[in-house]
PDB file of N, CA and C in Angstrom:
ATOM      1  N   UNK A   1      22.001  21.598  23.629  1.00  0.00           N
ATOM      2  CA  UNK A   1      20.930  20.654  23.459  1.00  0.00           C
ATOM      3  C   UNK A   1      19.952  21.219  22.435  1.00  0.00           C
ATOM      4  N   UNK A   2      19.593  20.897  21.622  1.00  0.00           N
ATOM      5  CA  UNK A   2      18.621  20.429  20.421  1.00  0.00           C
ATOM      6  C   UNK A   2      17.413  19.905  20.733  1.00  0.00           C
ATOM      7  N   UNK A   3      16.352  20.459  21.117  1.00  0.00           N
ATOM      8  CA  UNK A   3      14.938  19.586  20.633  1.00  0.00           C
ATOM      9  C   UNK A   3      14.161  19.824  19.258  1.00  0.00           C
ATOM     10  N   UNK A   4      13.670  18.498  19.374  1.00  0.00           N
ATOM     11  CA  UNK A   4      13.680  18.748  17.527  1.00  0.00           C
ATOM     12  C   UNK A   4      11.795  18.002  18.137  1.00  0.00           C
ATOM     13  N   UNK A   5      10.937  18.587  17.918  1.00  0.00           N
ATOM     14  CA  UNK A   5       9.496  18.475  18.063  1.00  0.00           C
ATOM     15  C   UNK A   5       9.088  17.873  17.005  1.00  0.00           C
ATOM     16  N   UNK A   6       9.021  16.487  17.084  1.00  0.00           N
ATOM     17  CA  UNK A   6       8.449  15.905  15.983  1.00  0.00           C
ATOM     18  C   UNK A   6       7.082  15.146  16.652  1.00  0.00           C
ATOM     19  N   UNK A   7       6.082  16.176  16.338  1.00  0.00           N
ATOM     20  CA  UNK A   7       4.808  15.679  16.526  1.00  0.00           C
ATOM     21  C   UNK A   7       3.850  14.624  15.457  1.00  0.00           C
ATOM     22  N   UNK A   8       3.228  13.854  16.230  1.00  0.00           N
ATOM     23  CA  UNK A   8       2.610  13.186  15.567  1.00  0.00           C
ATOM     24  C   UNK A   8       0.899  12.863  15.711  1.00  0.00           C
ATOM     25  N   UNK A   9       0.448  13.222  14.476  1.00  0.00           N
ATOM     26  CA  UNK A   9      -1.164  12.932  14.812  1.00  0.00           C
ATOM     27  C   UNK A   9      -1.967  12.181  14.513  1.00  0.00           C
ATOM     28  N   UNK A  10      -3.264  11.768  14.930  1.00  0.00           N
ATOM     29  CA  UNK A  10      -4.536  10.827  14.903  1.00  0.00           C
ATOM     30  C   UNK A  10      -5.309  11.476  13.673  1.00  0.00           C
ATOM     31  N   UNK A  11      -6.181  10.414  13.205  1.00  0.00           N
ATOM     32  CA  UNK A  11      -6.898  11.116  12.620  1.00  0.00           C
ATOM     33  C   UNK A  11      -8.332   9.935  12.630  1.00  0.00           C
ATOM     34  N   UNK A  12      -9.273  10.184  11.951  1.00  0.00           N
ATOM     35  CA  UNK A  12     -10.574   9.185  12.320  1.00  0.00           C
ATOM     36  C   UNK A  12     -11.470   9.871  11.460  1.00  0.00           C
ATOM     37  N   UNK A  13     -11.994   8.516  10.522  1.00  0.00           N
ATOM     38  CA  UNK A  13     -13.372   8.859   9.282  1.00  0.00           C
ATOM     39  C   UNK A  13     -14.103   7.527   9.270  1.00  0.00           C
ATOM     40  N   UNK A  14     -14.864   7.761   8.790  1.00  0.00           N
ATOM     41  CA  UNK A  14     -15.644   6.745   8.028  1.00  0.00           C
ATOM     42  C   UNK A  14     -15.573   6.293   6.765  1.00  0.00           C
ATOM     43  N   UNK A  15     -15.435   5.161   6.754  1.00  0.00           N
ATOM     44  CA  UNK A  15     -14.914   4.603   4.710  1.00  0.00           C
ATOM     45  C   UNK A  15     -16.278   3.686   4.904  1.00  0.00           C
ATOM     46  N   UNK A  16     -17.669   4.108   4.355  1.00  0.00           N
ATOM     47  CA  UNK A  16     -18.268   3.143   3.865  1.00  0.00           C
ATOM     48  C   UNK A  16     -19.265   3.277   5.208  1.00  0.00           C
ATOM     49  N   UNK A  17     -19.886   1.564   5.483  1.00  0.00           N
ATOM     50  CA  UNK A  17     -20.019   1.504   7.147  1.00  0.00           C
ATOM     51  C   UNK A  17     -19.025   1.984   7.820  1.00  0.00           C
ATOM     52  N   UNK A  18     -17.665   1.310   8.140  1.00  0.00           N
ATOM     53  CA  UNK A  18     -16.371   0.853   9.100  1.00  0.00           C
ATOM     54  C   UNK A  18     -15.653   2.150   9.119  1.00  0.00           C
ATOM     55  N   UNK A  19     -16.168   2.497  10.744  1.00  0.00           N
ATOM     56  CA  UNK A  19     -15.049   3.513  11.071  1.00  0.00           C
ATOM     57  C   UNK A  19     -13.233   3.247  10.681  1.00  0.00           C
ATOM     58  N   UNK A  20     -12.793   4.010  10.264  1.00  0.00           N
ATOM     59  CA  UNK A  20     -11.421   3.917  10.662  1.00  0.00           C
ATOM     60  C   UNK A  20     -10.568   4.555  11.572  1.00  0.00           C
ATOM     61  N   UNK A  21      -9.601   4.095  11.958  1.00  0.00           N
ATOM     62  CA  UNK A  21      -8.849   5.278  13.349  1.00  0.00           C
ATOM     63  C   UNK A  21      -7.922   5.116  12.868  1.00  0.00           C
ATOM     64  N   UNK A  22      -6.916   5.790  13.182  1.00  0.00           N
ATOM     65  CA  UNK A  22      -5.551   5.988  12.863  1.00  0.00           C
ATOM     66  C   UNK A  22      -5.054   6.136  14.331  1.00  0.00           C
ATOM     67  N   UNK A  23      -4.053   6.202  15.075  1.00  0.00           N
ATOM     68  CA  UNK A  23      -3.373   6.549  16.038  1.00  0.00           C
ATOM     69  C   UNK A  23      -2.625   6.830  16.309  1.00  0.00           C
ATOM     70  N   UNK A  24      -1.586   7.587  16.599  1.00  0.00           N
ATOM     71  CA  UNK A  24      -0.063   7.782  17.026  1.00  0.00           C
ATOM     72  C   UNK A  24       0.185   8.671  18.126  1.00  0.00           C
ATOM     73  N   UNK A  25       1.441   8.828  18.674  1.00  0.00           N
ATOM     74  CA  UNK A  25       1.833   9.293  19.864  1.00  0.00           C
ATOM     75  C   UNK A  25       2.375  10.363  19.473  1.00  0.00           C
ATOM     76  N   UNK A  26       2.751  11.016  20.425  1.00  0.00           N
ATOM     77  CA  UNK A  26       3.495  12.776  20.326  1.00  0.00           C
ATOM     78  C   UNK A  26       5.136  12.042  20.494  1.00  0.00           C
ATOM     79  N   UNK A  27       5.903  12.373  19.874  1.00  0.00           N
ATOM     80  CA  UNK A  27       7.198  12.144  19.949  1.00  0.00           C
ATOM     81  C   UNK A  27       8.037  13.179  20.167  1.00  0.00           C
ATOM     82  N   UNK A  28       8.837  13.594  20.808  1.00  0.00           N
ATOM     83  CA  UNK A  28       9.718  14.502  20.697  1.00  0.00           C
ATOM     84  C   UNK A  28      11.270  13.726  20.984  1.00  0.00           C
ATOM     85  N   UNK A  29      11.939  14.341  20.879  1.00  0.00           N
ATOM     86  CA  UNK A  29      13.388  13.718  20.311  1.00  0.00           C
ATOM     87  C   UNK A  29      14.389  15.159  20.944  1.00  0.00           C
ATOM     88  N   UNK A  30      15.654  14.649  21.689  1.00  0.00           N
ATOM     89  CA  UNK A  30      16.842  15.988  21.593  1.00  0.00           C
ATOM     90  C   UNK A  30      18.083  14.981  21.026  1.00  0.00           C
ATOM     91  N   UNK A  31      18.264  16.111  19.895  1.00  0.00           N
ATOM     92  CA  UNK A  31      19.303  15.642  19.225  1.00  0.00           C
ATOM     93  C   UNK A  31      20.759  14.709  19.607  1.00  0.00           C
ATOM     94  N   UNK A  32      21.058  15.465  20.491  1.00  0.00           N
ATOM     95  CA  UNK A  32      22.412  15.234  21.921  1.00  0.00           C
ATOM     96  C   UNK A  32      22.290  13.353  22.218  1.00  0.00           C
ATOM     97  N   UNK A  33      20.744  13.016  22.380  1.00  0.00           N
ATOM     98  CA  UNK A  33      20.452  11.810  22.691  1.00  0.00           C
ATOM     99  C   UNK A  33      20.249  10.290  21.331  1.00  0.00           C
ATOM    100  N   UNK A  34      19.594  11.216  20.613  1.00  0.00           N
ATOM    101  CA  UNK A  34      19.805  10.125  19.183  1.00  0.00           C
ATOM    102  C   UNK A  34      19.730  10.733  17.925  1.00  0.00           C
ATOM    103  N   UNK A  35      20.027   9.776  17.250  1.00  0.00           N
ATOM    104  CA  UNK A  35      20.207  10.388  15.638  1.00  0.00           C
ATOM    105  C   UNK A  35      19.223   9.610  14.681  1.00  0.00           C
ATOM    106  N   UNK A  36      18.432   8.575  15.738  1.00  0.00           N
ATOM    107  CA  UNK A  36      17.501   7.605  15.039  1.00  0.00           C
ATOM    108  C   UNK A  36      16.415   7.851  15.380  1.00  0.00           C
ATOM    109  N   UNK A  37      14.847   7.931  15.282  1.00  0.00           N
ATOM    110  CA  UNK A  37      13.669   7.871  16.012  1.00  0.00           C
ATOM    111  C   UNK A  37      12.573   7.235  15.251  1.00  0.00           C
ATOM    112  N   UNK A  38      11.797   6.525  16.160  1.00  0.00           N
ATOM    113  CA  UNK A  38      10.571   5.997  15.164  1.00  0.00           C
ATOM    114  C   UNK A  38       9.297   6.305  15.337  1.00  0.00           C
ATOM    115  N   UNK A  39       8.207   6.597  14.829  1.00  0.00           N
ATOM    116  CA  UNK A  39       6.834   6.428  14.881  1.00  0.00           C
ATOM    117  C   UNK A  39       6.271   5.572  14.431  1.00  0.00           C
ATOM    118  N   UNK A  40       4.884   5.074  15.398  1.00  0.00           N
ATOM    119  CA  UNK A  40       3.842   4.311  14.924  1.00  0.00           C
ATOM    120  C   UNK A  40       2.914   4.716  14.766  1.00  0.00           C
ATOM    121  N   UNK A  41       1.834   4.220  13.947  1.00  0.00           N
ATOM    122  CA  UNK A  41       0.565   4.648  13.362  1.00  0.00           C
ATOM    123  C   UNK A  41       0.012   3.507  13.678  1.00  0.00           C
ATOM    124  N   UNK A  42      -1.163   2.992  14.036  1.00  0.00           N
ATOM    125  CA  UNK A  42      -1.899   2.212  14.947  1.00  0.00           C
ATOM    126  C   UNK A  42      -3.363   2.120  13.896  1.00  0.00           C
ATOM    127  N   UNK A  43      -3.429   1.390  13.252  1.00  0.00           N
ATOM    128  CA  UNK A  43      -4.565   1.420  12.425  1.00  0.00           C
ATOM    129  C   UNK A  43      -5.416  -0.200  13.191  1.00  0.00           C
ATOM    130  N   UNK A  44      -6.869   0.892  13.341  1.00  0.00           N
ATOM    131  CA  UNK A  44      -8.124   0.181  13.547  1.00  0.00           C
ATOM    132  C   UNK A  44      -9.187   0.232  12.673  1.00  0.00           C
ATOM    133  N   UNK A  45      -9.803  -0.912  12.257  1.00  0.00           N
ATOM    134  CA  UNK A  45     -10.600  -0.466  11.096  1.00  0.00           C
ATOM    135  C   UNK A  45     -10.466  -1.119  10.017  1.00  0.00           C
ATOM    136  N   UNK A  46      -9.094  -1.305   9.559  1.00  0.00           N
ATOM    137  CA  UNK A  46      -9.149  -1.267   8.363  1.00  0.00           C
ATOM    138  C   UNK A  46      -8.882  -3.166   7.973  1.00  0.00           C
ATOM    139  N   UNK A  47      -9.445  -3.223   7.358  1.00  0.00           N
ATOM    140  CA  UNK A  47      -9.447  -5.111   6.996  1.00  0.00           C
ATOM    141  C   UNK A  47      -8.123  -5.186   6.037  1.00  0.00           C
ATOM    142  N   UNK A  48      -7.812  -6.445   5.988  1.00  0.00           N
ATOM    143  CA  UNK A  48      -6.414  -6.993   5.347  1.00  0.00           C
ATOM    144  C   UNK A  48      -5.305  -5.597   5.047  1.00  0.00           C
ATOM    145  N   UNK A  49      -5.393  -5.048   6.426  1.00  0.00           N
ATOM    146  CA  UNK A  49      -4.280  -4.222   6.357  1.00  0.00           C
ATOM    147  C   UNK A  49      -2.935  -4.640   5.733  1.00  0.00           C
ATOM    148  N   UNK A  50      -2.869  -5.838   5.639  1.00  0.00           N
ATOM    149  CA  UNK A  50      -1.387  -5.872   4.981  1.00  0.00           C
ATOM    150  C   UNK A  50      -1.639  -5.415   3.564  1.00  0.00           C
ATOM    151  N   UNK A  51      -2.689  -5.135   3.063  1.00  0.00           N
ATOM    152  CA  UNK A  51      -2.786  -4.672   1.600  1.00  0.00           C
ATOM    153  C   UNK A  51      -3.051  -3.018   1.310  1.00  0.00           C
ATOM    154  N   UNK A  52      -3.258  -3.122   2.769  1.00  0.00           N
ATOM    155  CA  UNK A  52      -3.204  -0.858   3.104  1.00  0.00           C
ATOM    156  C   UNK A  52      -2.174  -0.304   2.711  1.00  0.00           C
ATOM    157  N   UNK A  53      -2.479   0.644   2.272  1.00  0.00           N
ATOM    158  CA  UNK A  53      -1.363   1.538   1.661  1.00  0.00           C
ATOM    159  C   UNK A  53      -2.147   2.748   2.611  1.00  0.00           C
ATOM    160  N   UNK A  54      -0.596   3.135   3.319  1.00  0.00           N
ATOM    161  CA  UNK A  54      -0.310   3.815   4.472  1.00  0.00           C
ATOM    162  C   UNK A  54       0.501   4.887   4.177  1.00  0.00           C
ATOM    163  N   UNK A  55       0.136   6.595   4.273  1.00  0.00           N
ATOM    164  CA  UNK A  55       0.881   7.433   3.345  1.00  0.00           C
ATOM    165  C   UNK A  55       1.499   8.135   4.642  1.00  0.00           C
ATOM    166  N   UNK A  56       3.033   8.336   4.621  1.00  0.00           N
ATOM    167  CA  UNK A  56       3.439   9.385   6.088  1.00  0.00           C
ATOM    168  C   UNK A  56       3.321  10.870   5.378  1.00  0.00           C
ATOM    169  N   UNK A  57       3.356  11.859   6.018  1.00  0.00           N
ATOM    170  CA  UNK A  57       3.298  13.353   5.873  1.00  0.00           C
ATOM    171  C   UNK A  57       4.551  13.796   6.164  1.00  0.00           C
ATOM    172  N   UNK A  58       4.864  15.043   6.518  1.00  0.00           N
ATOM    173  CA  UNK A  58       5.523  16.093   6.444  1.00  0.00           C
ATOM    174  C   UNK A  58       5.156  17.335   7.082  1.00  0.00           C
ATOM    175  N   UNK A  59       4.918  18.181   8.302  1.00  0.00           N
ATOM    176  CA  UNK A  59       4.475  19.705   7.763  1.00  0.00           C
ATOM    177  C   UNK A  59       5.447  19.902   8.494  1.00  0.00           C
ATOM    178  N   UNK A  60       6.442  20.447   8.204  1.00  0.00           N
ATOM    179  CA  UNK A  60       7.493  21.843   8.597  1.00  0.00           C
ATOM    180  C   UNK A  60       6.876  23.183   8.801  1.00  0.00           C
ATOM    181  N   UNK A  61       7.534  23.632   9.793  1.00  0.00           N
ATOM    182  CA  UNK A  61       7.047  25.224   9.968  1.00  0.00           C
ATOM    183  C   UNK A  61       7.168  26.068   8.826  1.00  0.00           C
ATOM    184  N   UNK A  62       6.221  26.485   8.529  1.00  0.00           N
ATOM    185  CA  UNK A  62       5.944  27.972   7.331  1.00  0.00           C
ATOM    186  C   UNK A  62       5.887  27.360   6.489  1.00  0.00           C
ATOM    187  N   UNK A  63       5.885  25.776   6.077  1.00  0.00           N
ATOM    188  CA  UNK A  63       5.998  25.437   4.825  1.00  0.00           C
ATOM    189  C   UNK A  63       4.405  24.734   4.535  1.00  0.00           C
ATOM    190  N   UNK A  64       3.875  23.919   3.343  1.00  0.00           N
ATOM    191  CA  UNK A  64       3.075  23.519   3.122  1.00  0.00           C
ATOM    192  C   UNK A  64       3.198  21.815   3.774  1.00  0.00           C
ATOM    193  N   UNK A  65       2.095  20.763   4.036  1.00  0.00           N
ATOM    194  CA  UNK A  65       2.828  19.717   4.153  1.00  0.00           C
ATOM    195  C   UNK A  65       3.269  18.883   3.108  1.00  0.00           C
ATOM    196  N   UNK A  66       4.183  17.853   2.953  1.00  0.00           N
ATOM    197  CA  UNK A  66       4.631  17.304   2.273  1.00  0.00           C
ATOM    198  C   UNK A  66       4.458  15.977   2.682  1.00  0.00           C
ATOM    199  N   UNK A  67       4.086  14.571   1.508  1.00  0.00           N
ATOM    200  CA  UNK A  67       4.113  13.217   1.211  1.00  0.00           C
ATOM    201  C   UNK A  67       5.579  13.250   1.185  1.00  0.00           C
ATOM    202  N   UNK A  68       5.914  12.153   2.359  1.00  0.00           N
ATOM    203  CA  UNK A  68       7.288  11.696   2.717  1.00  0.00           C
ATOM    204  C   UNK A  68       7.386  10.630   1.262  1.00  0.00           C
ATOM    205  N   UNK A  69       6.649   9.425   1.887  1.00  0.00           N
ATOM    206  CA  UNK A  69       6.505   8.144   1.587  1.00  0.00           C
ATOM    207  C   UNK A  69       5.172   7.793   1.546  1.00  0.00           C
ATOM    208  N   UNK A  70       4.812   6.192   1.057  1.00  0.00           N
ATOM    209  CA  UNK A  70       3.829   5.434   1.175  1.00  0.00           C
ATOM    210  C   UNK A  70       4.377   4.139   1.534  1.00  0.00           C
ATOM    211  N   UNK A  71       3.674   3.418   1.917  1.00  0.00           N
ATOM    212  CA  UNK A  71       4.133   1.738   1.657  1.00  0.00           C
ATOM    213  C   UNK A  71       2.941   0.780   1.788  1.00  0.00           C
ATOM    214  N   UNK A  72       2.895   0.423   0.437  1.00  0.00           N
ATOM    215  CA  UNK A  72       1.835  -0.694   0.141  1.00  0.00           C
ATOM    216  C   UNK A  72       2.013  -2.073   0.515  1.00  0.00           C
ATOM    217  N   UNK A  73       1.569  -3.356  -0.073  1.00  0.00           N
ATOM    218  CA  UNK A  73       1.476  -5.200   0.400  1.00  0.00           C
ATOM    219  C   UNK A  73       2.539  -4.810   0.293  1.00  0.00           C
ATOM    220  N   UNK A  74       3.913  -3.912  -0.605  1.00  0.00           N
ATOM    221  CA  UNK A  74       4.815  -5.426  -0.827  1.00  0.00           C
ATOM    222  C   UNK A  74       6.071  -4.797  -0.559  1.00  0.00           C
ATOM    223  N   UNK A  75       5.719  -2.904  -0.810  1.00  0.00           N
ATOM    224  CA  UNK A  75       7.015  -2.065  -0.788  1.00  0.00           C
ATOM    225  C   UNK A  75       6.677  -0.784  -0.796  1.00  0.00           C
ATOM    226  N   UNK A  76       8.138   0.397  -0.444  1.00  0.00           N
ATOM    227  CA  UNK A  76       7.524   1.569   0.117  1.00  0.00           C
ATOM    228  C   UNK A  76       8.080   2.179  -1.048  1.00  0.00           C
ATOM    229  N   UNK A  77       7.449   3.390  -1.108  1.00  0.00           N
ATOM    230  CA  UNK A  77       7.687   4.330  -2.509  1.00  0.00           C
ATOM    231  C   UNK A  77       8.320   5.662  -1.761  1.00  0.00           C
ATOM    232  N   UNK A  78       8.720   6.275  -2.176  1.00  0.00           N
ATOM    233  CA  UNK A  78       9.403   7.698  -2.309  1.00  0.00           C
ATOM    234  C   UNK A  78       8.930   8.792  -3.022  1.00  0.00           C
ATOM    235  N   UNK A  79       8.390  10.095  -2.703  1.00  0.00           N
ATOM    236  CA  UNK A  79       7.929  10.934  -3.237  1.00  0.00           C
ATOM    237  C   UNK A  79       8.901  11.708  -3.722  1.00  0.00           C
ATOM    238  N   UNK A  80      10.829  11.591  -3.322  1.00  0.00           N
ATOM    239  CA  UNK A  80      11.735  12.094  -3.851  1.00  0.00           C
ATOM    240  C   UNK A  80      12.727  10.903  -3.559  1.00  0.00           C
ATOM    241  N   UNK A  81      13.668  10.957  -4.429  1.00  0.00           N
ATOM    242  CA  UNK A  81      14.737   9.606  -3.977  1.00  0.00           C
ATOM    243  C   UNK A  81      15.530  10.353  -2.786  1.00  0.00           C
ATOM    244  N   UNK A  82      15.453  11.358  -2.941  1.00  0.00           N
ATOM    245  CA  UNK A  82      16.693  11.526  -1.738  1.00  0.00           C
ATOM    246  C   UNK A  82      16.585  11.517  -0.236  1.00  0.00           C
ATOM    247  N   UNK A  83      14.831  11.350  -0.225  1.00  0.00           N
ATOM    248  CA  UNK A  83      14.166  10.676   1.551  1.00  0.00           C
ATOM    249  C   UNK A  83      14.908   8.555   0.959  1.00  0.00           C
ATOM    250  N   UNK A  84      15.382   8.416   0.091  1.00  0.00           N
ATOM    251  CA  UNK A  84      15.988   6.723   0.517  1.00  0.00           C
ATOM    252  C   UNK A  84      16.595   6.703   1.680  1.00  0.00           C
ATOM    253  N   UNK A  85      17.819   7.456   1.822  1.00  0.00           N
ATOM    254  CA  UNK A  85      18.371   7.669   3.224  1.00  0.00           C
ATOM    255  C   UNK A  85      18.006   8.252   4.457  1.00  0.00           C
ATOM    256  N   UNK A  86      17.017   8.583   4.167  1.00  0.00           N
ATOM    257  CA  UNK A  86      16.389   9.709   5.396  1.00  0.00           C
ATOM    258  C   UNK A  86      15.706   9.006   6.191  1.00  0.00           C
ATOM    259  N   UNK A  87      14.059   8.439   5.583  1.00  0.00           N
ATOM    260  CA  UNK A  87      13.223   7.486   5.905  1.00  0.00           C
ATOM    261  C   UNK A  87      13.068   6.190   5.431  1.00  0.00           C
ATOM    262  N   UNK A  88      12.686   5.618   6.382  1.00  0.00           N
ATOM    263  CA  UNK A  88      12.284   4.351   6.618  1.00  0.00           C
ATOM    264  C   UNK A  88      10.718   3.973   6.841  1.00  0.00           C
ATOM    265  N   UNK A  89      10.112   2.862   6.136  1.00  0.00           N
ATOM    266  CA  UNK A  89       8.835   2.557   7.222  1.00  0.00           C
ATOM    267  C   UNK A  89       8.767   1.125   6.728  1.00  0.00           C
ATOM    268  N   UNK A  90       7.821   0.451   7.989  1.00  0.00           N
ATOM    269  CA  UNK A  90       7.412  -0.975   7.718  1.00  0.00           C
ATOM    270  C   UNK A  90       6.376  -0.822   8.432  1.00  0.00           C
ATOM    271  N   UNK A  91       5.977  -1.959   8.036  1.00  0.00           N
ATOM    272  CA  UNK A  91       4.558  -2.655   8.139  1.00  0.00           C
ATOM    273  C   UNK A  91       4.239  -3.659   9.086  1.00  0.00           C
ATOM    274  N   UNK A  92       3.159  -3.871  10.451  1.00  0.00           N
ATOM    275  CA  UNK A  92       3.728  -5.242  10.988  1.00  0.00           C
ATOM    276  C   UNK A  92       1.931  -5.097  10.692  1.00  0.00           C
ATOM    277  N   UNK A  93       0.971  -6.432  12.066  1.00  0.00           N
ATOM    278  CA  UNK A  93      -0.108  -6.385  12.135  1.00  0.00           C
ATOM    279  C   UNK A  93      -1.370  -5.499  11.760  1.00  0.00           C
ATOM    280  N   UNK A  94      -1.266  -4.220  12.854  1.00  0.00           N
ATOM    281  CA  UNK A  94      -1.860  -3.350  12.307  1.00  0.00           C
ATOM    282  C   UNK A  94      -1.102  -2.174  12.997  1.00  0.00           C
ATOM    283  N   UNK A  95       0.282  -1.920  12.775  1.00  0.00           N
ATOM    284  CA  UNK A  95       0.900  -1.094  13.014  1.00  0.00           C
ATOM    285  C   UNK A  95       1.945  -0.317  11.382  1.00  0.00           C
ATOM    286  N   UNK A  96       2.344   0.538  11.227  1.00  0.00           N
ATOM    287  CA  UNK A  96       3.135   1.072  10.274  1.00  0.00           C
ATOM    288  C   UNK A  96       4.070   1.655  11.364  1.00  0.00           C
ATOM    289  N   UNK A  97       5.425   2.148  10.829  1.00  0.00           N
ATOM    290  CA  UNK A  97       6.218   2.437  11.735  1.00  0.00           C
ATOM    291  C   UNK A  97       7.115   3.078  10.832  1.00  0.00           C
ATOM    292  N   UNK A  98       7.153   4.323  10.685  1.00  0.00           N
ATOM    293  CA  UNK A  98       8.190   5.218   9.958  1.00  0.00           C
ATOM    294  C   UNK A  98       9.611   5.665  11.169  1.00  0.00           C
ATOM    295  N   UNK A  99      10.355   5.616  10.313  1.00  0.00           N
ATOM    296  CA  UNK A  99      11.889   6.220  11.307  1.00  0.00           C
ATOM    297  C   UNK A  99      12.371   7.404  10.210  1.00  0.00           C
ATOM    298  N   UNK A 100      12.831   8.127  11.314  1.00  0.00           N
ATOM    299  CA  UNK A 100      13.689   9.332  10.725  1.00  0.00           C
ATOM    300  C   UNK A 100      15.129   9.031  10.964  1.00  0.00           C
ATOM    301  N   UNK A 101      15.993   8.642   9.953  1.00  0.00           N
ATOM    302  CA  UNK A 101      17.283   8.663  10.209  1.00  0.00           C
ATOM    303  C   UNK A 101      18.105   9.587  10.289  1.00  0.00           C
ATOM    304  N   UNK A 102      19.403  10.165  11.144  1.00  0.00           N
ATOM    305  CA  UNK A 102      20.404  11.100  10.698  1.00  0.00           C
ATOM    306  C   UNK A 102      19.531  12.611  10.890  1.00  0.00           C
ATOM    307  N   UNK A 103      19.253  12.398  12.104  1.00  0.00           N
ATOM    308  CA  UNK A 103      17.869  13.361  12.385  1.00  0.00           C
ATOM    309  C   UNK A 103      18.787  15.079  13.024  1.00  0.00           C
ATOM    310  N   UNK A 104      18.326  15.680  12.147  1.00  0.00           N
ATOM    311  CA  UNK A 104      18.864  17.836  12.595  1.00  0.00           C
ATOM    312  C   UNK A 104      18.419  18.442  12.386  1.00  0.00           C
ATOM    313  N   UNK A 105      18.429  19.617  12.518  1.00  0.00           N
ATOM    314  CA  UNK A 105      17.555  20.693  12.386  1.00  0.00           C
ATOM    315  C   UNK A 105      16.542  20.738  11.460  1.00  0.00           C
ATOM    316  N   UNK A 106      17.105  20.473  10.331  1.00  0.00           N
ATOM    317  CA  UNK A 106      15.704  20.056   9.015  1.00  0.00           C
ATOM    318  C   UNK A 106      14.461  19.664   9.715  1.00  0.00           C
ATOM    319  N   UNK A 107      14.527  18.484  10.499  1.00  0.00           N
ATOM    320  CA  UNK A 107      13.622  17.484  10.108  1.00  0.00           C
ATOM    321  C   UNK A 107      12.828  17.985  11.350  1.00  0.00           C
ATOM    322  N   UNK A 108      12.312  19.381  11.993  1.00  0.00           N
ATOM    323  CA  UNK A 108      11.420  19.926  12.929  1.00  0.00           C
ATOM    324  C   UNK A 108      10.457  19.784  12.082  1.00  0.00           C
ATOM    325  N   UNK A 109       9.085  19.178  12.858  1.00  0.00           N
ATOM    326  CA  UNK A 109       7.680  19.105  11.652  1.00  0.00           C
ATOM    327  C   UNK A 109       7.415  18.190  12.583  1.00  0.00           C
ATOM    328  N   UNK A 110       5.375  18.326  12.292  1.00  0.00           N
ATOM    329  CA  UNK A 110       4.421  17.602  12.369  1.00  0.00           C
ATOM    330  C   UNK A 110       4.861  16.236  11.438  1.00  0.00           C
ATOM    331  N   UNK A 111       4.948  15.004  12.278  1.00  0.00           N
ATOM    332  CA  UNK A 111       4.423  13.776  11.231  1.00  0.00           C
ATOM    333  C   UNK A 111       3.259  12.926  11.198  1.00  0.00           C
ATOM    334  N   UNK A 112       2.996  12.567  10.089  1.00  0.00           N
ATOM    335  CA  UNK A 112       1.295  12.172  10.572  1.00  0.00           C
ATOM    336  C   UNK A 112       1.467  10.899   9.213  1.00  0.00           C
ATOM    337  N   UNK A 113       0.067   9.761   9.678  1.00  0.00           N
ATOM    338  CA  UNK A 113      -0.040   8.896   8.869  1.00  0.00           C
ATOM    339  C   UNK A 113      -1.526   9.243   7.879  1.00  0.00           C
ATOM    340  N   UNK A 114      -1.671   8.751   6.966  1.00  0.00           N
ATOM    341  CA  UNK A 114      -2.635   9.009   6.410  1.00  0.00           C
ATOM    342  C   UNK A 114      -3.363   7.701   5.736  1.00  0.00           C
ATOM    343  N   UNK A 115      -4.232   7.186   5.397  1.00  0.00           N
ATOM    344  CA  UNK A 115      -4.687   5.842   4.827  1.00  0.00           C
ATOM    345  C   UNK A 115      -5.854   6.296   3.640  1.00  0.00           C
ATOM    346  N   UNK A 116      -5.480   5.338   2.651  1.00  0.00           N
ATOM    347  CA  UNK A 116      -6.942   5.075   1.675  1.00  0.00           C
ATOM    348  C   UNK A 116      -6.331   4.246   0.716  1.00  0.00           C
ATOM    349  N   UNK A 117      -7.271   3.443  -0.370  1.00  0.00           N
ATOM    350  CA  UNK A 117      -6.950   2.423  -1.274  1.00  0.00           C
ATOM    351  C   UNK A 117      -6.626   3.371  -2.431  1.00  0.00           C
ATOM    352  N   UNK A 118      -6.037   2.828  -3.274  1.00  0.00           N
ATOM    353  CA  UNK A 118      -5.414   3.141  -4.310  1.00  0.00           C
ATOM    354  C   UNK A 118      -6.985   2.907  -5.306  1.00  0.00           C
TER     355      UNK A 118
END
């Protein structure tokens, strides 16, 4: 058995007046059980979120963190092409929802959402 600790964190500022929150849950995952997993990011705060651009993270142990993805109104970007197959995210109300596909040893790390306008 494989646990693969993929944590996930909150974060909370002020843009302006309007607090913003971010939210997400602690996820953990054993390999044995799936090869798919998803997170949500729970955004409060932020007005015509469908036009938010929503950035996921990265931090692996010993390493620095790393910009997975983003995904803006219309589509998600890639900080390397070769997360196309890896990750996933969409957009609903005021939720974002990244998946880790084809999930092993690599992919142990903090994931976290991040927000601001372009």
């Amino acid at each position: 058995m494989l646990l693969l600790p993929l944590l996930a964190l909150a974060a909370a500022w002020s843009h302006g007046q309007a607090q913003v929150l971010l939210k997400q849950r602690e996820v953990s995952i054993t390999r044995e059980h799936k090869t798919t997993t998803s997170m949500d990011c729970i955004a409060e705060g932020i007005p015509d979120f469908q036009y938010a651009y929503i950035h996921w993270y990265r931090h692996a142990p010993a390493r620095a963190p790393e910009r997975i993805l983003y995904i803006g109104p219309s589509a998600v970007s890639y900080d390397d092409n070769s997360y196309t197959d890896k990750y996933s995210s969409k957009k609903g109300t005021n939720v974002c929802t990244l998946t880790i596909h084809d999930i092993n040893s690599n992919d142990v790390g903090s994931y976290y959402c991040a927000y601001w306008h372009f």
